[in-house]
N, C-alpha and C. Protein backbone atom coordinates (compact mmCIF):
# COMPACT_ATOMS: atom_id res chain seq x y z
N UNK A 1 -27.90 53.52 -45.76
CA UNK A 1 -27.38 52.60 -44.80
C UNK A 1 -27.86 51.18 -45.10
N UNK A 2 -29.28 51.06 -45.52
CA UNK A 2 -29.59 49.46 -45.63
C UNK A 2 -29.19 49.22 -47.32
N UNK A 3 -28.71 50.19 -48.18
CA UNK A 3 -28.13 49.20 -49.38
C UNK A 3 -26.68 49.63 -49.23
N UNK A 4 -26.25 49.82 -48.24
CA UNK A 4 -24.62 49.47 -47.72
C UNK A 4 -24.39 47.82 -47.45
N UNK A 5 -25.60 48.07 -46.47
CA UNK A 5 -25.85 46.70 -45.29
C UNK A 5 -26.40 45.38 -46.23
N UNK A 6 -26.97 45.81 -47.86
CA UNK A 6 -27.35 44.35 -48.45
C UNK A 6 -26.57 44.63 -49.73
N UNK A 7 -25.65 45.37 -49.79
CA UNK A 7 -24.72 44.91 -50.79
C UNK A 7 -23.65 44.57 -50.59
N UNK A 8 -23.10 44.47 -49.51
CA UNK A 8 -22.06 44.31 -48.80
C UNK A 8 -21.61 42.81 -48.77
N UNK A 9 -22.26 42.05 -48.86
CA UNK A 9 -22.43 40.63 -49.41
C UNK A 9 -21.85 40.73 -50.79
N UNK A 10 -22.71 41.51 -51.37
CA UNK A 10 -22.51 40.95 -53.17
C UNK A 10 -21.45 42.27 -53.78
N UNK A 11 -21.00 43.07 -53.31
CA UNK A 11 -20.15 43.97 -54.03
C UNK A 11 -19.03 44.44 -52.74
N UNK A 12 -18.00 43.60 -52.56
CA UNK A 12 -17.00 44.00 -51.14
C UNK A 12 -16.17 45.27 -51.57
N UNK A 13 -16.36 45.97 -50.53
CA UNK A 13 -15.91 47.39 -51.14
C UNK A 13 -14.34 47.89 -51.19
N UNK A 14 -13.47 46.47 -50.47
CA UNK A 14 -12.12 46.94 -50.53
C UNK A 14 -11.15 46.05 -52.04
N UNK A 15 -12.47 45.60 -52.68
CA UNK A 15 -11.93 45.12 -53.99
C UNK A 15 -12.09 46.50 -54.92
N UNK A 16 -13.28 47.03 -55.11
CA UNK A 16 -13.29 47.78 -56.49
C UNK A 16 -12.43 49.19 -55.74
N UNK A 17 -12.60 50.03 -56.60
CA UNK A 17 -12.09 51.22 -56.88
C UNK A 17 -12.46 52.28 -56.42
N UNK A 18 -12.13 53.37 -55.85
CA UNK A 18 -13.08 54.73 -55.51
C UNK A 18 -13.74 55.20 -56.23
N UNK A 19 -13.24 55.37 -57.71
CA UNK A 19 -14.39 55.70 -58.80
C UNK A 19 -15.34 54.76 -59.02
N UNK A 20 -15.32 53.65 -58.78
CA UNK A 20 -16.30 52.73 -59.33
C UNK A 20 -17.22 52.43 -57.63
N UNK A 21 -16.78 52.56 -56.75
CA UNK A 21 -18.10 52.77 -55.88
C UNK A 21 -18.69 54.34 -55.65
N UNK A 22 -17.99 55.50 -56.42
CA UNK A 22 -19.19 56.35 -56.41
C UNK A 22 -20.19 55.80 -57.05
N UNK A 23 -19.69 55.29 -58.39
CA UNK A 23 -20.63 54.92 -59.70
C UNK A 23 -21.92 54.52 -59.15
N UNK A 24 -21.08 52.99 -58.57
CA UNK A 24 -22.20 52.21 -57.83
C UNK A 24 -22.99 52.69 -56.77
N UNK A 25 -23.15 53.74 -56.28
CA UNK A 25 -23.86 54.64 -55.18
C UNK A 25 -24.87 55.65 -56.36
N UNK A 26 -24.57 55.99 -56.95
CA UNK A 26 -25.15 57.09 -57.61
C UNK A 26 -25.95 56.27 -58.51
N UNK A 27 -26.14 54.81 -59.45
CA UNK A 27 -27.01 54.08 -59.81
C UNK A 27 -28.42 54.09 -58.93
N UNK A 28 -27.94 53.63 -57.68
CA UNK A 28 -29.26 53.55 -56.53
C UNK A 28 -29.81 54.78 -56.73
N UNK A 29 -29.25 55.41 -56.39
CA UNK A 29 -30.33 56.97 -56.33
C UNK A 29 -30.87 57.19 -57.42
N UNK A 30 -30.29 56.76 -59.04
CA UNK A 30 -31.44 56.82 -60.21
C UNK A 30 -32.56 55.64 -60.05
N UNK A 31 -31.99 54.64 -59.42
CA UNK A 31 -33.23 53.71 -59.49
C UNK A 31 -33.88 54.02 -58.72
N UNK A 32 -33.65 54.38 -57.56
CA UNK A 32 -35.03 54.81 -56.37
C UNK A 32 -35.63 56.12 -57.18
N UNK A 33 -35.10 56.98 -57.85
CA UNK A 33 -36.09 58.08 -58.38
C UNK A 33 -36.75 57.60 -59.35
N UNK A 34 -36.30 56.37 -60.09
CA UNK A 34 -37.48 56.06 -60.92
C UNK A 34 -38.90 55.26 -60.17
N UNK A 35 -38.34 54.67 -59.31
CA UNK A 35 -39.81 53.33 -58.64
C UNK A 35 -39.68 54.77 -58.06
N UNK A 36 -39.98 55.95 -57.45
CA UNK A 36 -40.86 56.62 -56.87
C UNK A 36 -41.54 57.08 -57.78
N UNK A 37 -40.77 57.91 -59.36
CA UNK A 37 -41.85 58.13 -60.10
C UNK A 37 -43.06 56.99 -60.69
N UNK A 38 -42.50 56.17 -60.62
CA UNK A 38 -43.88 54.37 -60.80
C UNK A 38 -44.64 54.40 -60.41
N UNK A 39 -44.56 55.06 -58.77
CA UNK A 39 -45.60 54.73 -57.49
C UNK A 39 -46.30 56.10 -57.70
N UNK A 40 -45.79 57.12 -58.16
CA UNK A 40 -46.87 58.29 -57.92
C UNK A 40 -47.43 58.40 -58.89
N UNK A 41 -46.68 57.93 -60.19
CA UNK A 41 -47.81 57.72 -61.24
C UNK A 41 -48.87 56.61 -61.07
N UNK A 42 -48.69 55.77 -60.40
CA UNK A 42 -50.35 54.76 -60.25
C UNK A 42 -51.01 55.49 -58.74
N UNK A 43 -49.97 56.37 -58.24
CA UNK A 43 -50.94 56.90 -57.44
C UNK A 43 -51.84 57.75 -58.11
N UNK A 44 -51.42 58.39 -58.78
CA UNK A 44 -52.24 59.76 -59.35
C UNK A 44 -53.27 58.53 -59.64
N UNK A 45 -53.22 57.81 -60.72
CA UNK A 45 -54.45 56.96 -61.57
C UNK A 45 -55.29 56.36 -60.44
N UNK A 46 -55.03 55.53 -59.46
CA UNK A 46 -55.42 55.41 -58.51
C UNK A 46 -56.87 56.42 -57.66
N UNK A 47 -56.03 57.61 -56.97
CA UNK A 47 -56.58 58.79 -56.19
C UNK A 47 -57.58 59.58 -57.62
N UNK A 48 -57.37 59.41 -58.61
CA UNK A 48 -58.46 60.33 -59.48
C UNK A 48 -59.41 59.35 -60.14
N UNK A 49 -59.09 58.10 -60.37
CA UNK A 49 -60.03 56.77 -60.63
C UNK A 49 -61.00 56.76 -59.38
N UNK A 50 -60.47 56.92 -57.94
CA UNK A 50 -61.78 56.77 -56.98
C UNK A 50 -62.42 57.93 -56.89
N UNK A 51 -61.82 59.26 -57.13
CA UNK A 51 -62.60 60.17 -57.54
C UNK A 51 -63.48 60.02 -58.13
N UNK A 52 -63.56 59.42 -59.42
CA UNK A 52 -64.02 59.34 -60.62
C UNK A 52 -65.36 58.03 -59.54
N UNK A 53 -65.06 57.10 -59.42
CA UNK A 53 -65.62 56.41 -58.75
C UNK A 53 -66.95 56.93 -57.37
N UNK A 54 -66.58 58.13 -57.01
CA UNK A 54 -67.39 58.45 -55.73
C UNK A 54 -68.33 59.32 -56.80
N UNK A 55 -67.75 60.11 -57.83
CA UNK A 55 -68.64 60.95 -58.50
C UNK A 55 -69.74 60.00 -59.02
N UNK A 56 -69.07 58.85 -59.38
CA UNK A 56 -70.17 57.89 -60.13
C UNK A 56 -71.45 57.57 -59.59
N UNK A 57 -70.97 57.18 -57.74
CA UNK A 57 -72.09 56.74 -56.95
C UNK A 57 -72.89 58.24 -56.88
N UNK A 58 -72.66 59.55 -56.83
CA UNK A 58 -73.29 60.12 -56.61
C UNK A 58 -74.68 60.24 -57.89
N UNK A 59 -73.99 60.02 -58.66
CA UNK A 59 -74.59 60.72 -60.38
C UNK A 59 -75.21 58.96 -60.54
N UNK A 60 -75.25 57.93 -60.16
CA UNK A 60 -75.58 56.82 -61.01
C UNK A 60 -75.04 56.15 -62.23
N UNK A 61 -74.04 56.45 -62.40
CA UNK A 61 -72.92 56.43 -63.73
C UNK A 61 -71.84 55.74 -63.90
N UNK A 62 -72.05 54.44 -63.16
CA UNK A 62 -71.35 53.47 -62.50
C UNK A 62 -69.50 53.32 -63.20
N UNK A 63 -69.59 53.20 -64.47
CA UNK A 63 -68.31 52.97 -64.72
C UNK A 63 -67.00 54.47 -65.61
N UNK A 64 -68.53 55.36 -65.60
CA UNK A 64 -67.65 56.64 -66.87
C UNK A 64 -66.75 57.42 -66.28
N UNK A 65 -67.24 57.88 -65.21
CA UNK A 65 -66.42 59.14 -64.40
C UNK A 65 -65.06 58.14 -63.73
N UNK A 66 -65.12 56.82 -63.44
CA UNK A 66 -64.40 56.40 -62.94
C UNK A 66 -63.00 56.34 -63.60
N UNK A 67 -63.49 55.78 -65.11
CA UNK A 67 -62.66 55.82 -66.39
C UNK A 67 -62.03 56.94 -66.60
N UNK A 68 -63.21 57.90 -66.90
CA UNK A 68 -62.56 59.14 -66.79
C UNK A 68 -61.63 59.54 -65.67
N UNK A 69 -61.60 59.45 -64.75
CA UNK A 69 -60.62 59.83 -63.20
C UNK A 69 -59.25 59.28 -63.61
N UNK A 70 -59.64 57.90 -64.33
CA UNK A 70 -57.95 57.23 -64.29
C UNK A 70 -57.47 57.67 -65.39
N UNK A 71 -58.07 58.14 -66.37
CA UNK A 71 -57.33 58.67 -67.81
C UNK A 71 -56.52 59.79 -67.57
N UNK A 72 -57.42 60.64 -66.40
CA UNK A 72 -56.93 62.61 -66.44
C UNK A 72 -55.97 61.93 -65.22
N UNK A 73 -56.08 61.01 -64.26
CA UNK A 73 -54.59 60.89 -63.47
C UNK A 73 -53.67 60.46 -64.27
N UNK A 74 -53.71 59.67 -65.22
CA UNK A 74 -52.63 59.35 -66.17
C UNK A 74 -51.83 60.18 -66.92
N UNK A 75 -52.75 61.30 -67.46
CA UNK A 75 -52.50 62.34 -68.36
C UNK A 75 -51.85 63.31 -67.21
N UNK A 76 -52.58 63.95 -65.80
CA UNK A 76 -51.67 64.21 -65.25
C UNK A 76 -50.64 64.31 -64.48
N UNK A 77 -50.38 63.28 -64.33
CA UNK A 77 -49.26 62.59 -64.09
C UNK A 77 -47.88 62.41 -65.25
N UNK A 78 -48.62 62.49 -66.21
CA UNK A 78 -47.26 62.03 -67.24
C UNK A 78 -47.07 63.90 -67.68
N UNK A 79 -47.93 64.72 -67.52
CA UNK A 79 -47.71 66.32 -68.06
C UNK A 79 -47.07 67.13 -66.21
N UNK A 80 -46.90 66.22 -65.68
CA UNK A 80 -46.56 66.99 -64.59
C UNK A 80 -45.09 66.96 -64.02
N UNK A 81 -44.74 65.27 -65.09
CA UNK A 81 -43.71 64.67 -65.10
C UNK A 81 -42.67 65.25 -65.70
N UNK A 82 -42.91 66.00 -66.71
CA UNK A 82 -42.23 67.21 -67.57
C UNK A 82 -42.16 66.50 -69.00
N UNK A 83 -42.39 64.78 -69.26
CA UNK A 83 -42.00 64.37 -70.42
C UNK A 83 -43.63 64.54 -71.55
């Protein structure tokens, strides 16, 4: 409903074509599945970096485990991704 409501300005829908506004509907939904996969991949790095981070304060090990947290969210994140 709201990229009806802000494209509606820039793409008037009684000019193009029925095939060409599925098109244009079905683009959005690949782009929103990609910026969600964006966001959960810096989430993962994120949520296993402060992991990595709380282990540190416990152990005295200020910067390794933290490093380590964001590498294995990276890694799993991109092996979970299927690529």
């Amino acid at each position: 409903m709201l990229a009806k409501f802000f494209t509606s300005a820039y793409v008037p829908v009684r000019i193009m074509p029925d095939d060409e506004r599925n098109r244009f509907g079905q683009s959005f939904g690949e782009g929103y599945s990609y910026v969600a996969l964006g966001f959960s991949f810096a989430f993962a790095i994120l949520a296993f970096g402060a992991l990595g981070w709380v282990v540190d304060g416990w152990l005295g090990t200020r910067p390794l485990f933290a490093l380590v947290g964001a590498g294995v969210g990276g890694a799993r994140r991109d092996l979970s991704s299927g690529s």
